[in-house]
C-alpha atoms as a PDB file:
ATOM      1  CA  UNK A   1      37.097-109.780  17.287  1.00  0.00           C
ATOM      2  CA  UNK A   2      35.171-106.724  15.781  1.00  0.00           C
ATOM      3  CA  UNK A   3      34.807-106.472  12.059  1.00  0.00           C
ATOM      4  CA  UNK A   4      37.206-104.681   9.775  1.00  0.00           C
ATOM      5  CA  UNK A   5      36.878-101.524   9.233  1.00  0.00           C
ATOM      6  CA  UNK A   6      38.119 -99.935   5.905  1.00  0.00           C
ATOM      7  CA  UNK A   7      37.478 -96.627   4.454  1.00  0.00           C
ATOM      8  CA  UNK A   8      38.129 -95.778   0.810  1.00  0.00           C
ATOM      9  CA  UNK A   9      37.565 -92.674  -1.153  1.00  0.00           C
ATOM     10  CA  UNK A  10      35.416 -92.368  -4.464  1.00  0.00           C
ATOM     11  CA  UNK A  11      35.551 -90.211  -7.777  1.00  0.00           C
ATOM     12  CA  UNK A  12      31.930 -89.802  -9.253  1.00  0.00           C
ATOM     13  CA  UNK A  13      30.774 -89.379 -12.223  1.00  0.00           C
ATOM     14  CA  UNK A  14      31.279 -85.987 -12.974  1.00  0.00           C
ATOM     15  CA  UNK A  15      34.701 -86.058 -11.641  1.00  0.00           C
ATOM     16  CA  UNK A  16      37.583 -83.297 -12.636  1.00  0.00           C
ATOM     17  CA  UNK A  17      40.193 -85.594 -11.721  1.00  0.00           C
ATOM     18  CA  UNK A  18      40.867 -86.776 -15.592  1.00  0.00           C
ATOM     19  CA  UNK A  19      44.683 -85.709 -16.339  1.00  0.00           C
ATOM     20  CA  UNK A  20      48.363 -87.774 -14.834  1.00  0.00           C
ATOM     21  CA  UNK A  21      48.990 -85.160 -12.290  1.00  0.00           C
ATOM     22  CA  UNK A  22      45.877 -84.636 -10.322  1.00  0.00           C
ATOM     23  CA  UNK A  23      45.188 -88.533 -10.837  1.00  0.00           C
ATOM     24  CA  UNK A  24      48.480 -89.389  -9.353  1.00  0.00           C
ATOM     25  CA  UNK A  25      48.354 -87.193  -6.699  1.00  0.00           C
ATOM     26  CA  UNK A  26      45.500 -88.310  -5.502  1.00  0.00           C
ATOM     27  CA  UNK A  27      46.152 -92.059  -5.678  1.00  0.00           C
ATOM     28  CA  UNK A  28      49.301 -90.859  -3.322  1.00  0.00           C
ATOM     29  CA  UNK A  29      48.382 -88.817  -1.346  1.00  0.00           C
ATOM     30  CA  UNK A  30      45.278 -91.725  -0.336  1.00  0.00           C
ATOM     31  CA  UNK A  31      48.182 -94.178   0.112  1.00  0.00           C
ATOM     32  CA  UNK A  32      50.513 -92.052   2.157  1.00  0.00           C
ATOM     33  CA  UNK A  33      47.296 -91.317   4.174  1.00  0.00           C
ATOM     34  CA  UNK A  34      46.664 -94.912   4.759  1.00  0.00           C
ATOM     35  CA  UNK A  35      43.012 -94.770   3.222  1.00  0.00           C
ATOM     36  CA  UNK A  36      42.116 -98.409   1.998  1.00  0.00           C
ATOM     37  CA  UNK A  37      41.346 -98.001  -1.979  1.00  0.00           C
ATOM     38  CA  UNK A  38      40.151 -95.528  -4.437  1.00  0.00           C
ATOM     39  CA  UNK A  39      36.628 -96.139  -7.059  1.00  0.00           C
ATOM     40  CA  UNK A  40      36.522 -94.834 -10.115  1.00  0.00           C
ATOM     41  CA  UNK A  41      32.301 -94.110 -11.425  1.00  0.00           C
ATOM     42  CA  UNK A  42      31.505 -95.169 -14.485  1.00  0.00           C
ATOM     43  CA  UNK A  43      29.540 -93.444 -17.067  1.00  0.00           C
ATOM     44  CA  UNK A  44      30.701 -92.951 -21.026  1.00  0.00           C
ATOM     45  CA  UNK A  45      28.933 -88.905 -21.290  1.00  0.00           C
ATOM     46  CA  UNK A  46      30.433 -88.576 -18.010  1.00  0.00           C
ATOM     47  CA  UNK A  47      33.531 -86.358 -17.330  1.00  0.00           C
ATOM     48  CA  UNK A  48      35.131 -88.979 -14.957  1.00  0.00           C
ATOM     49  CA  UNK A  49      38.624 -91.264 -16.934  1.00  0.00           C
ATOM     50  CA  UNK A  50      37.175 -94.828 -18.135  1.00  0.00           C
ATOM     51  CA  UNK A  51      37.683 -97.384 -14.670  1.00  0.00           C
ATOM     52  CA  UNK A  52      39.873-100.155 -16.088  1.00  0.00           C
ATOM     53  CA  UNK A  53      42.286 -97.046 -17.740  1.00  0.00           C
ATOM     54  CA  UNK A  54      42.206 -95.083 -14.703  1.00  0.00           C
ATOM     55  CA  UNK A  55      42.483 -98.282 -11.993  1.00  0.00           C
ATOM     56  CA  UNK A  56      45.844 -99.330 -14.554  1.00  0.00           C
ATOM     57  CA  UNK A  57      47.368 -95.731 -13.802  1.00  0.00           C
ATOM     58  CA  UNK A  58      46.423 -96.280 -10.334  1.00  0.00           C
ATOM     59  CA  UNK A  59      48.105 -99.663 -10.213  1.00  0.00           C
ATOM     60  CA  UNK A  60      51.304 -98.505 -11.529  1.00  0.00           C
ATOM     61  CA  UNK A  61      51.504 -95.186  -9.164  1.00  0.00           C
ATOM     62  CA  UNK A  62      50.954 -96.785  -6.197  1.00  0.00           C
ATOM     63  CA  UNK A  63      52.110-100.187  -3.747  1.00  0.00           C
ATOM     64  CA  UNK A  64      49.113-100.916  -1.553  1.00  0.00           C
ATOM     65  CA  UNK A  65      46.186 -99.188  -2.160  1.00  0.00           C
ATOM     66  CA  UNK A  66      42.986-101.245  -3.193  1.00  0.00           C
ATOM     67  CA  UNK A  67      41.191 -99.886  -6.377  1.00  0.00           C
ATOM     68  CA  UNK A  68      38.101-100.917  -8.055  1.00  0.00           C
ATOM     69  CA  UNK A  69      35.309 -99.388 -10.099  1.00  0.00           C
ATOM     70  CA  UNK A  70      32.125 -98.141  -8.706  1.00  0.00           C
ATOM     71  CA  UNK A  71      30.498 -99.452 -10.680  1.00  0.00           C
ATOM     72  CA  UNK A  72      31.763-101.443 -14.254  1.00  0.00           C
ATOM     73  CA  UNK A  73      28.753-101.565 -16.313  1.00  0.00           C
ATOM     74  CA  UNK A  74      28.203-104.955 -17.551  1.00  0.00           C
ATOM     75  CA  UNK A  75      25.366-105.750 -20.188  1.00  0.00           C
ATOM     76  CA  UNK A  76      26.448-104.745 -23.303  1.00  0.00           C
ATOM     77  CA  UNK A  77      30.386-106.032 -22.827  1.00  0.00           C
ATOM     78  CA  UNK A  78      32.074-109.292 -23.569  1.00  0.00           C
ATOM     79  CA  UNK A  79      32.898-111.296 -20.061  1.00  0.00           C
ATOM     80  CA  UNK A  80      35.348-113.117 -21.706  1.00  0.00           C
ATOM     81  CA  UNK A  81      37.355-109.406 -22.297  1.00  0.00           C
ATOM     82  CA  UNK A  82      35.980-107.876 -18.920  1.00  0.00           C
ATOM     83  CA  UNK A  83      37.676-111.179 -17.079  1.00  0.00           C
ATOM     84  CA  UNK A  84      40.818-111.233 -18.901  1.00  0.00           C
ATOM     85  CA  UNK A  85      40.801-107.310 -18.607  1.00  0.00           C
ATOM     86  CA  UNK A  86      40.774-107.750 -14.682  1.00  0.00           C
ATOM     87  CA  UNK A  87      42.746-110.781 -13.984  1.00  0.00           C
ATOM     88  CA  UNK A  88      45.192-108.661 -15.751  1.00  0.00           C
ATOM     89  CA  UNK A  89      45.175-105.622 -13.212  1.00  0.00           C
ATOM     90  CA  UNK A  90      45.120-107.957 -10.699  1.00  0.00           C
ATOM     91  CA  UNK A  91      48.238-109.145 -11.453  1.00  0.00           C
ATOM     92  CA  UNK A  92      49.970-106.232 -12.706  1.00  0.00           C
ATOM     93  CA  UNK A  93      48.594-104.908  -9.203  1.00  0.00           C
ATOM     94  CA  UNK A  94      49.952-107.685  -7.226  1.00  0.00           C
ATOM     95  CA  UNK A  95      46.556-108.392  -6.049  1.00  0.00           C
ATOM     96  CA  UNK A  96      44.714-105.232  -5.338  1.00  0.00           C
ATOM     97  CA  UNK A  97      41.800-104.800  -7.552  1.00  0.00           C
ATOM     98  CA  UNK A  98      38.015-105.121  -6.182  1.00  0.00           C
ATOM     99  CA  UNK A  99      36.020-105.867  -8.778  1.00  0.00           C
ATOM    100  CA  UNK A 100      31.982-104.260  -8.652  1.00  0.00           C
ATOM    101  CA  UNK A 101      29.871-104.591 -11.218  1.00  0.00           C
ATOM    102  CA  UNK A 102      26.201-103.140 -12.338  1.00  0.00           C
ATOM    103  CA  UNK A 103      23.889-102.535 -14.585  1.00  0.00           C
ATOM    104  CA  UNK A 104      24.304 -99.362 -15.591  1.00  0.00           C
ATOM    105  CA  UNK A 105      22.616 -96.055 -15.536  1.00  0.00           C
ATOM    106  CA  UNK A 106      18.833 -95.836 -16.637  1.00  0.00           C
ATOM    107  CA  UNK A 107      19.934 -93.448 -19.203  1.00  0.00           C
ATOM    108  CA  UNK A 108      19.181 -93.366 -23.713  1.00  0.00           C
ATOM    109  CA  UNK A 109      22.519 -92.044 -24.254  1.00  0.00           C
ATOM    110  CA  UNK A 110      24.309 -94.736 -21.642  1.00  0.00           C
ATOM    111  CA  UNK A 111      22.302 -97.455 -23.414  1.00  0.00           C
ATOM    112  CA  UNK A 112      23.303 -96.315 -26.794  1.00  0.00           C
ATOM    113  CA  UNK A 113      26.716 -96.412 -25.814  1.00  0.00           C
ATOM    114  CA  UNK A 114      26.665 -99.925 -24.559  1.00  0.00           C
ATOM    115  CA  UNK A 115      24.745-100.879 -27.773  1.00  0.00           C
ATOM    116  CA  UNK A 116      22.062-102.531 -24.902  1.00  0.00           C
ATOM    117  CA  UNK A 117      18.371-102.325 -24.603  1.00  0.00           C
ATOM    118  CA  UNK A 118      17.348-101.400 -21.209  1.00  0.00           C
ATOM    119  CA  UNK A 119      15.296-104.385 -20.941  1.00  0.00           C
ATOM    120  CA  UNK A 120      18.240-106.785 -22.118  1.00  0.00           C
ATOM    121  CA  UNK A 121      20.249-105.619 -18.951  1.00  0.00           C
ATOM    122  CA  UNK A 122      19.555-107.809 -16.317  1.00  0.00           C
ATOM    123  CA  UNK A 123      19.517-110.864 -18.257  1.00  0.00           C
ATOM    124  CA  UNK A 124      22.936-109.947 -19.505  1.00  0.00           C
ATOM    125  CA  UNK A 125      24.237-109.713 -16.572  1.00  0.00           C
ATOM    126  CA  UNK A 126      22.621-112.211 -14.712  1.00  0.00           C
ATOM    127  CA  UNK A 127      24.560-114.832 -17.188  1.00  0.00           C
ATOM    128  CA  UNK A 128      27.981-113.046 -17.826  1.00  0.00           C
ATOM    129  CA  UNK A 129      28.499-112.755 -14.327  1.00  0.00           C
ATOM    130  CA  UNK A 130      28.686-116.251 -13.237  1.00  0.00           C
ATOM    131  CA  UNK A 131      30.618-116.650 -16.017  1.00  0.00           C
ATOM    132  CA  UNK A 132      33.400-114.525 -15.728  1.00  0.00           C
ATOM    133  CA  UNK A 133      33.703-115.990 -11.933  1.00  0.00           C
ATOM    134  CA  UNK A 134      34.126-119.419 -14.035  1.00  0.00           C
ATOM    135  CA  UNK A 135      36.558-118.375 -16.349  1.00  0.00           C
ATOM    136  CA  UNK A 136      39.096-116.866 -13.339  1.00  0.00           C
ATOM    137  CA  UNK A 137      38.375-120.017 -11.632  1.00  0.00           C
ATOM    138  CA  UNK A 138      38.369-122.653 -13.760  1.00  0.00           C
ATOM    139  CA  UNK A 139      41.162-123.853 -16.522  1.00  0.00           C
ATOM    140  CA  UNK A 140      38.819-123.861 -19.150  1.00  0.00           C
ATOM    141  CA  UNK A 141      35.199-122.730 -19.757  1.00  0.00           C
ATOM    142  CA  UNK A 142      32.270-124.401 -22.035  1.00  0.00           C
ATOM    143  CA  UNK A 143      28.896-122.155 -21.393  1.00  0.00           C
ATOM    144  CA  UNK A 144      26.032-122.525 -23.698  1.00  0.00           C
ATOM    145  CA  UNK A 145      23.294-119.436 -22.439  1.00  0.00           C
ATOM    146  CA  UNK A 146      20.765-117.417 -24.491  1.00  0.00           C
ATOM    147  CA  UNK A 147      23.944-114.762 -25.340  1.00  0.00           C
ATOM    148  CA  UNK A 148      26.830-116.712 -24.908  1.00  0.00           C
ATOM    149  CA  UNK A 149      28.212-119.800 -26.095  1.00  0.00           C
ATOM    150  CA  UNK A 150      31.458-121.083 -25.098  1.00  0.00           C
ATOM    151  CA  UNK A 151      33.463-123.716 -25.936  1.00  0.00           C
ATOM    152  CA  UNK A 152      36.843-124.461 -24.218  1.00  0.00           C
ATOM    153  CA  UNK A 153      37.675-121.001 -23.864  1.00  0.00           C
ATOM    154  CA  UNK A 154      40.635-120.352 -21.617  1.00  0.00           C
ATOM    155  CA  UNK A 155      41.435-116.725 -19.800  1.00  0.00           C
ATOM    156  CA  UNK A 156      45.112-116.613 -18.516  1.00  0.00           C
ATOM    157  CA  UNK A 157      46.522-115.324 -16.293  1.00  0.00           C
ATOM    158  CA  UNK A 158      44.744-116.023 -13.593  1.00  0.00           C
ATOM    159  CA  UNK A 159      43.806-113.466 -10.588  1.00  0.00           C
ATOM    160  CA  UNK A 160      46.607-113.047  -7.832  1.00  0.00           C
ATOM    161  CA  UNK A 161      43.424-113.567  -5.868  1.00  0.00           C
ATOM    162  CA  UNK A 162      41.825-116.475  -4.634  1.00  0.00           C
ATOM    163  CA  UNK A 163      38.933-116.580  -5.203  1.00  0.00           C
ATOM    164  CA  UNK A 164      38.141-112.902  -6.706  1.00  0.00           C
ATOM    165  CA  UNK A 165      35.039-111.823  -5.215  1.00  0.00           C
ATOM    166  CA  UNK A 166      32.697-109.962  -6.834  1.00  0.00           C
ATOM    167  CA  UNK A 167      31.046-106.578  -5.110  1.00  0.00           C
ATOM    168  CA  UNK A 168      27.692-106.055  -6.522  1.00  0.00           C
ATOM    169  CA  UNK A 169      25.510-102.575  -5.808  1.00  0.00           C
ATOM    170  CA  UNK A 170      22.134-101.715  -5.263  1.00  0.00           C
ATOM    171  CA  UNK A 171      19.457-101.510  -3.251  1.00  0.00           C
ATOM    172  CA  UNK A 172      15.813-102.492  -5.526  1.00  0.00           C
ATOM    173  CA  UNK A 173      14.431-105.856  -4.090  1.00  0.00           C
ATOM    174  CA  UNK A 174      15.501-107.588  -7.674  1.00  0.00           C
ATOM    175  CA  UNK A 175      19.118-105.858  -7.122  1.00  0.00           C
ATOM    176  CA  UNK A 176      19.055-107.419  -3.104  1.00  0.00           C
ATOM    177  CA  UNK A 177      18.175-110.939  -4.661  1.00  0.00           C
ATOM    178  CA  UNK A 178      20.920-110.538  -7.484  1.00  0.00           C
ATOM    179  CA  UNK A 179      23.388-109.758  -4.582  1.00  0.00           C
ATOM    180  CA  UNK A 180      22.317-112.915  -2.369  1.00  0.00           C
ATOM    181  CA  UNK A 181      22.323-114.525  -5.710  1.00  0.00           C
ATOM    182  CA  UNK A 182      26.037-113.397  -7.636  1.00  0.00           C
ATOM    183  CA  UNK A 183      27.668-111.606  -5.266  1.00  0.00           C
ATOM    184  CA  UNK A 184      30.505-111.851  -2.763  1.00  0.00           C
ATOM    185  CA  UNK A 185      29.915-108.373  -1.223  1.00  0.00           C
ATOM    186  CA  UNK A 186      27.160-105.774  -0.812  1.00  0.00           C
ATOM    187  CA  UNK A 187      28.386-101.671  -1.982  1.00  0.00           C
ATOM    188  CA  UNK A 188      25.231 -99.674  -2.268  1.00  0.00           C
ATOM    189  CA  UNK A 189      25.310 -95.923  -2.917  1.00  0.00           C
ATOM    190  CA  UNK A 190      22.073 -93.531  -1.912  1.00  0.00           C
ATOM    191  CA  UNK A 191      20.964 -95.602   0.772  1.00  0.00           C
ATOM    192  CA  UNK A 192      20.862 -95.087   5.188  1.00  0.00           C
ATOM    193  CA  UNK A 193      21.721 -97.556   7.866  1.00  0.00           C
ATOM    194  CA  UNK A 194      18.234 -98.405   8.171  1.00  0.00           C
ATOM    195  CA  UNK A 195      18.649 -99.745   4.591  1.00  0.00           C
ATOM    196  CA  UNK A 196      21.509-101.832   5.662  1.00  0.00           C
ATOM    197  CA  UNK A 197      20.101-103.152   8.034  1.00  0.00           C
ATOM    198  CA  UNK A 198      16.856-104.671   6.671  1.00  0.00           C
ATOM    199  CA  UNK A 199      18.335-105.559   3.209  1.00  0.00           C
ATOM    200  CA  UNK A 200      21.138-107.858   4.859  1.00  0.00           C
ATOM    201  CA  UNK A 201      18.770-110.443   6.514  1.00  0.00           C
ATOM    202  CA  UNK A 202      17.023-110.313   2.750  1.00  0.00           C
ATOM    203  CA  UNK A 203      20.191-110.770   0.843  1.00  0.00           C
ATOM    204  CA  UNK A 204      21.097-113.733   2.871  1.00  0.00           C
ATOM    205  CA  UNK A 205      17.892-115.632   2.382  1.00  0.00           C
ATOM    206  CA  UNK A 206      18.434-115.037  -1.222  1.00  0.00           C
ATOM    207  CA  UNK A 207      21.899-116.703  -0.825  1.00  0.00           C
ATOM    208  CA  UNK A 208      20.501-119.450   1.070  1.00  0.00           C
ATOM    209  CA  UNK A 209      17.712-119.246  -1.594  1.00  0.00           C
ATOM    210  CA  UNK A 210      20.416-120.029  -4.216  1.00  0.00           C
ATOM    211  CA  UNK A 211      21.914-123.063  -2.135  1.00  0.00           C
ATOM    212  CA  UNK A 212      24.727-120.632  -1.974  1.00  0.00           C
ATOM    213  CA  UNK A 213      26.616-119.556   1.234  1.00  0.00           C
ATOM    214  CA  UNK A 214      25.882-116.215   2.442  1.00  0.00           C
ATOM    215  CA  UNK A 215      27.610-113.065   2.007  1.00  0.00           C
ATOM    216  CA  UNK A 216      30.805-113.039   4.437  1.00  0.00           C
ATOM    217  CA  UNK A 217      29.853-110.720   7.391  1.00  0.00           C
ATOM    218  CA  UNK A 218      32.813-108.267   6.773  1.00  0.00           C
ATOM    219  CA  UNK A 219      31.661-107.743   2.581  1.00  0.00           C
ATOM    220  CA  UNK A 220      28.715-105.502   3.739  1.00  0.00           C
ATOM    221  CA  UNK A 221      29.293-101.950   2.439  1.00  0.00           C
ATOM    222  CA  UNK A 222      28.261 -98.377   1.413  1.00  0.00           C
ATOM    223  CA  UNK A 223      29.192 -94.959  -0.636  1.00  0.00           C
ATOM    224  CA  UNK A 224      28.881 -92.373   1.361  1.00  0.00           C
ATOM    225  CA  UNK A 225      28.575 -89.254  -0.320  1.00  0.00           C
ATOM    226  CA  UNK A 226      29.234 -85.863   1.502  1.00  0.00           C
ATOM    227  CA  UNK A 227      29.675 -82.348   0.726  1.00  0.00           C
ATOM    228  CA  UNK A 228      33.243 -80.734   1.459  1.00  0.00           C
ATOM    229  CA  UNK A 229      31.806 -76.770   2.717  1.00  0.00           C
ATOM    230  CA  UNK A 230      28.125 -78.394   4.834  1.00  0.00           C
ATOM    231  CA  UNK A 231      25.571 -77.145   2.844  1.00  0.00           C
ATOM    232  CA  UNK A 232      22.720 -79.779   0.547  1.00  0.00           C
ATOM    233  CA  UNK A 233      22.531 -77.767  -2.674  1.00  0.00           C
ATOM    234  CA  UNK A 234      19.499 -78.042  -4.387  1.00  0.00           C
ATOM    235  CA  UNK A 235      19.952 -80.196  -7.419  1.00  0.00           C
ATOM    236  CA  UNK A 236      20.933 -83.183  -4.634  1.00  0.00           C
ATOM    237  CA  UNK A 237      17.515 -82.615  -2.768  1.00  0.00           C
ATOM    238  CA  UNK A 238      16.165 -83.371  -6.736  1.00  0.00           C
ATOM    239  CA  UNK A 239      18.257 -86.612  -7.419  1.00  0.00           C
ATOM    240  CA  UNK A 240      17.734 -87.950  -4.399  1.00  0.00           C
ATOM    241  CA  UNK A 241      13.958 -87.270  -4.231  1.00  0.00           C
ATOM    242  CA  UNK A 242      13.994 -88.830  -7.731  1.00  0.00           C
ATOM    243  CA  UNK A 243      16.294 -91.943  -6.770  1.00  0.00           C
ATOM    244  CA  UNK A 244      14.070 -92.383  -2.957  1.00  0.00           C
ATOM    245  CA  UNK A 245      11.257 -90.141  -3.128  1.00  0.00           C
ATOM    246  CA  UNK A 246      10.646 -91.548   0.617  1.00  0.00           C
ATOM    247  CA  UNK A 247      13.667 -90.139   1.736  1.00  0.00           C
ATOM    248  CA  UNK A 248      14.673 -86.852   3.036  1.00  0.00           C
ATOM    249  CA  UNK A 249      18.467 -85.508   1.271  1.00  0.00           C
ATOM    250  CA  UNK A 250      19.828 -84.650   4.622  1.00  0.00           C
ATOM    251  CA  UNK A 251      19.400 -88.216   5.618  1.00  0.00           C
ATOM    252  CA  UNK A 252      21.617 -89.954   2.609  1.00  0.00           C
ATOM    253  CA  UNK A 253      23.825 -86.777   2.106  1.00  0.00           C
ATOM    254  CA  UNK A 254      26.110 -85.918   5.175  1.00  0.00           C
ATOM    255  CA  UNK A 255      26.655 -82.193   4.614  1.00  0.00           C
ATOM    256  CA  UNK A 256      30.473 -81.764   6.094  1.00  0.00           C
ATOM    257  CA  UNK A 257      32.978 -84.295   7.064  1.00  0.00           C
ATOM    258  CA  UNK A 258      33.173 -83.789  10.468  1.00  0.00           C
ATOM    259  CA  UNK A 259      29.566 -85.532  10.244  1.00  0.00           C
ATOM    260  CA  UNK A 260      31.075 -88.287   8.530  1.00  0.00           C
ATOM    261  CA  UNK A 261      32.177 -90.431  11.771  1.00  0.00           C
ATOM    262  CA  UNK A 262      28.563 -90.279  13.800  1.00  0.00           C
ATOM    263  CA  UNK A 263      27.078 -91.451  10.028  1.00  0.00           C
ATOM    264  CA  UNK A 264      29.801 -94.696   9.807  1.00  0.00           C
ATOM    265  CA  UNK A 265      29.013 -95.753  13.284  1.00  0.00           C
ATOM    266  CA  UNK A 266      25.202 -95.962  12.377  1.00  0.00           C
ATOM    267  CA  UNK A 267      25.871 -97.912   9.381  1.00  0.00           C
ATOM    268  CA  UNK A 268      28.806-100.044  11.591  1.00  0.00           C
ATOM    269  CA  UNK A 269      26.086-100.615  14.065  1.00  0.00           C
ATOM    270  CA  UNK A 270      23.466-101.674  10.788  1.00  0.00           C
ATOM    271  CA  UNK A 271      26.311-104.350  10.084  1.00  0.00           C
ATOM    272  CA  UNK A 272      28.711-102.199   7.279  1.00  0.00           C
ATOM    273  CA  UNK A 273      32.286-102.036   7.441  1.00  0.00           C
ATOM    274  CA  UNK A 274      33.196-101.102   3.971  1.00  0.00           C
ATOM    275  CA  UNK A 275      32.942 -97.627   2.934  1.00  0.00           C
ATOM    276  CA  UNK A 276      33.734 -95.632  -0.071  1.00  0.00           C
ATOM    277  CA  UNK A 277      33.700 -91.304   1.142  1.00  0.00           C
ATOM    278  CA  UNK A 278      32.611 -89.442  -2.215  1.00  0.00           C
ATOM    279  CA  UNK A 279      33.103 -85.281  -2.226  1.00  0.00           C
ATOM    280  CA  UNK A 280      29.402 -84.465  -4.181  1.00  0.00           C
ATOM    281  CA  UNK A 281      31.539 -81.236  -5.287  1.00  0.00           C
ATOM    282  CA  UNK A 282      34.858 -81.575  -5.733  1.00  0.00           C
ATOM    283  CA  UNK A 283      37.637 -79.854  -3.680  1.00  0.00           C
ATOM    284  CA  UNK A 284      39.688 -76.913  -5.606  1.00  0.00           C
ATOM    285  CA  UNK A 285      42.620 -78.353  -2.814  1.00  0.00           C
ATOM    286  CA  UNK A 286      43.054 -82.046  -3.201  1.00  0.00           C
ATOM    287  CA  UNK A 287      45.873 -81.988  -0.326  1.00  0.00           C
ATOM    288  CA  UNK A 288      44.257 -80.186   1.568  1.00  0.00           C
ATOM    289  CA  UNK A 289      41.043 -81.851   1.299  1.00  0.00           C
ATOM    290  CA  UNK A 290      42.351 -85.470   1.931  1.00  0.00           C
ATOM    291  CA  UNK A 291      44.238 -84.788   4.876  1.00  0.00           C
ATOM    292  CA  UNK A 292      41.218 -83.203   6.041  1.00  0.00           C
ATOM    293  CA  UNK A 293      39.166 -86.102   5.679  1.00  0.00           C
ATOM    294  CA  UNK A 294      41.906 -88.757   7.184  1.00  0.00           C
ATOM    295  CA  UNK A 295      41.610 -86.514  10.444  1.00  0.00           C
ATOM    296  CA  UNK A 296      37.747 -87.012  10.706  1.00  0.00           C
ATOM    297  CA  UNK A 297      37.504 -90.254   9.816  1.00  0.00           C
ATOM    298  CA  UNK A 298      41.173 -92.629   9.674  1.00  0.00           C
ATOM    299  CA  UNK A 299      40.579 -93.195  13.164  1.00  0.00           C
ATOM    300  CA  UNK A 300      37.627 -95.315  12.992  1.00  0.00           C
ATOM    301  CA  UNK A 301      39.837 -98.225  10.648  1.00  0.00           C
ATOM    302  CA  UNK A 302      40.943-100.125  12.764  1.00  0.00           C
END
């Protein structure tokens, strides 16, 4: 038995794809194609629709595809709201929402919005998470943490799921321990095979670490991000030497999808089998674009 291979599609950041009719077209057209799910980027000054709004219009347009958001920013919101929020989709989904969750970009303005302290981040999130797993799982909740204090609190109804698991990103030693730590899968974005590779044995001596069990081998992921027309424009050869100055562009960009295939099986072979294909410049055909991209790389789901 080989591993399951799925292959989603993702809206960034600076996504177009904000009003009903090029949002619902999309979300059909990837479920007539038979992709797996569609991610929705968060960021507040960015042009892309809020996730849980967009992954609700999503929901009601479509039967089977899987949706989640890539990724929900966490410090700086409630857990008790952010786990009644998706137990909700999940059931007015019938079970389709993947939940990932982050940080948050290293950004003033992102900061501002989320009312957060850069610093406060990670020790938001390292106690809301485990918390809203607690409150889908458990009838009720008492939690008494350096932010949050609980007592008897309740969130119905519960996830269609059972249990929900929780996709975290990143690829910073302190994110790899908070994965083997929190999470239930592994979706890192800006990041090669070789990366895969040598952050999965990590990630599960975290787990083990944690007295947790590790990471199920088929919750190993990764964004892929690609560029419709071939070429590596110059403001991605900045971000990425910014993000991994180590790294060349050309190896975490795949410029065309016809590349895409040869750059799945490398990061199959690395131990992946979830993938999320991101346009870095969106198509002016949508149609035309997706059907495209089934042909290239459809086959390799399996």
């Amino acid at each position: 038995m080989g591993m399951k291979i799925r292959i989603g599609f993702g809206l960034g950041t600076r996504s177009k794809v904000n009003d009903s009719e090029t949002l619902g077209g999309l979300a059909q057209g990837l479920e007539q194609l038979g992709f797996d799910s569609l991610w929705f980027s968060e960021r507040v000054a960015g042009t892309g629709l809020d996730p849980i709004v967009a992954m609700s219009w999503v929901a009601a347009r479509t039967e089977k595809l899987k949706f989640g958001p890539s990724v929900m920013v966490v410090p700086g919101r409630n857990p008790v709201l952010i786990a009644k929020a998706i137990a909700s989709l999940d059931r007015v989904s019938n079970g389709r929402v993947l939940p990932a969750f982050g940080l948050g970009a290293v950004n003033l303005g992102e900061h501002q919005a989320f009312g957060v302290d850069r610093e406060d981040r990670s020790p938001w999130f390292n106690e809301a998470l485990p918390l809203m797993r607690r409150l889908w799982e458990e009838d009720s909740v008492s939690h008494s943490g350096p932010r949050f204090q609980l007592q008897d609190v309740r969130v119905k109804p519960k996830p269609i799921q059972e249990p929900l698991d929780i996709w975290l990103g990143g690829i910073a030693p302190s994110e790899l321990k908070r994965v083997g730590r929190l999470g239930d899968g592994w979706l890192p974005s800006f990041c090669t095979a070789d990366d895969v590779a040598e952050a999965i044995p990590q990630i599960d001596e975290h787990s083990e670490l944690a007295g947790k069990q590790v990471i199920d081998r088929e919750h190993f992921g990764a964004l892929l991000v690609y560029t419709v027309d071939g070429s590596l424009p110059e403001q991605i050869i900045r971000a990425i030497q910014n993000r991994r100055p180590t790294i060349k562009a050309d190896q975490i960009i795949v410029q065309g999808r016809e590349n895409l295939p040869v750059r799945i099986k490398e990061f199959i072979d690395a131990g992946a089998s979830k993938f999320v294909l991101m346009p870095y410049v969106e198509p002016d055909d949508w149609d035309l674009e997706l059907n495209r991209l089934a042909e290239e790389t459809l086959h390799l789901q399996n």
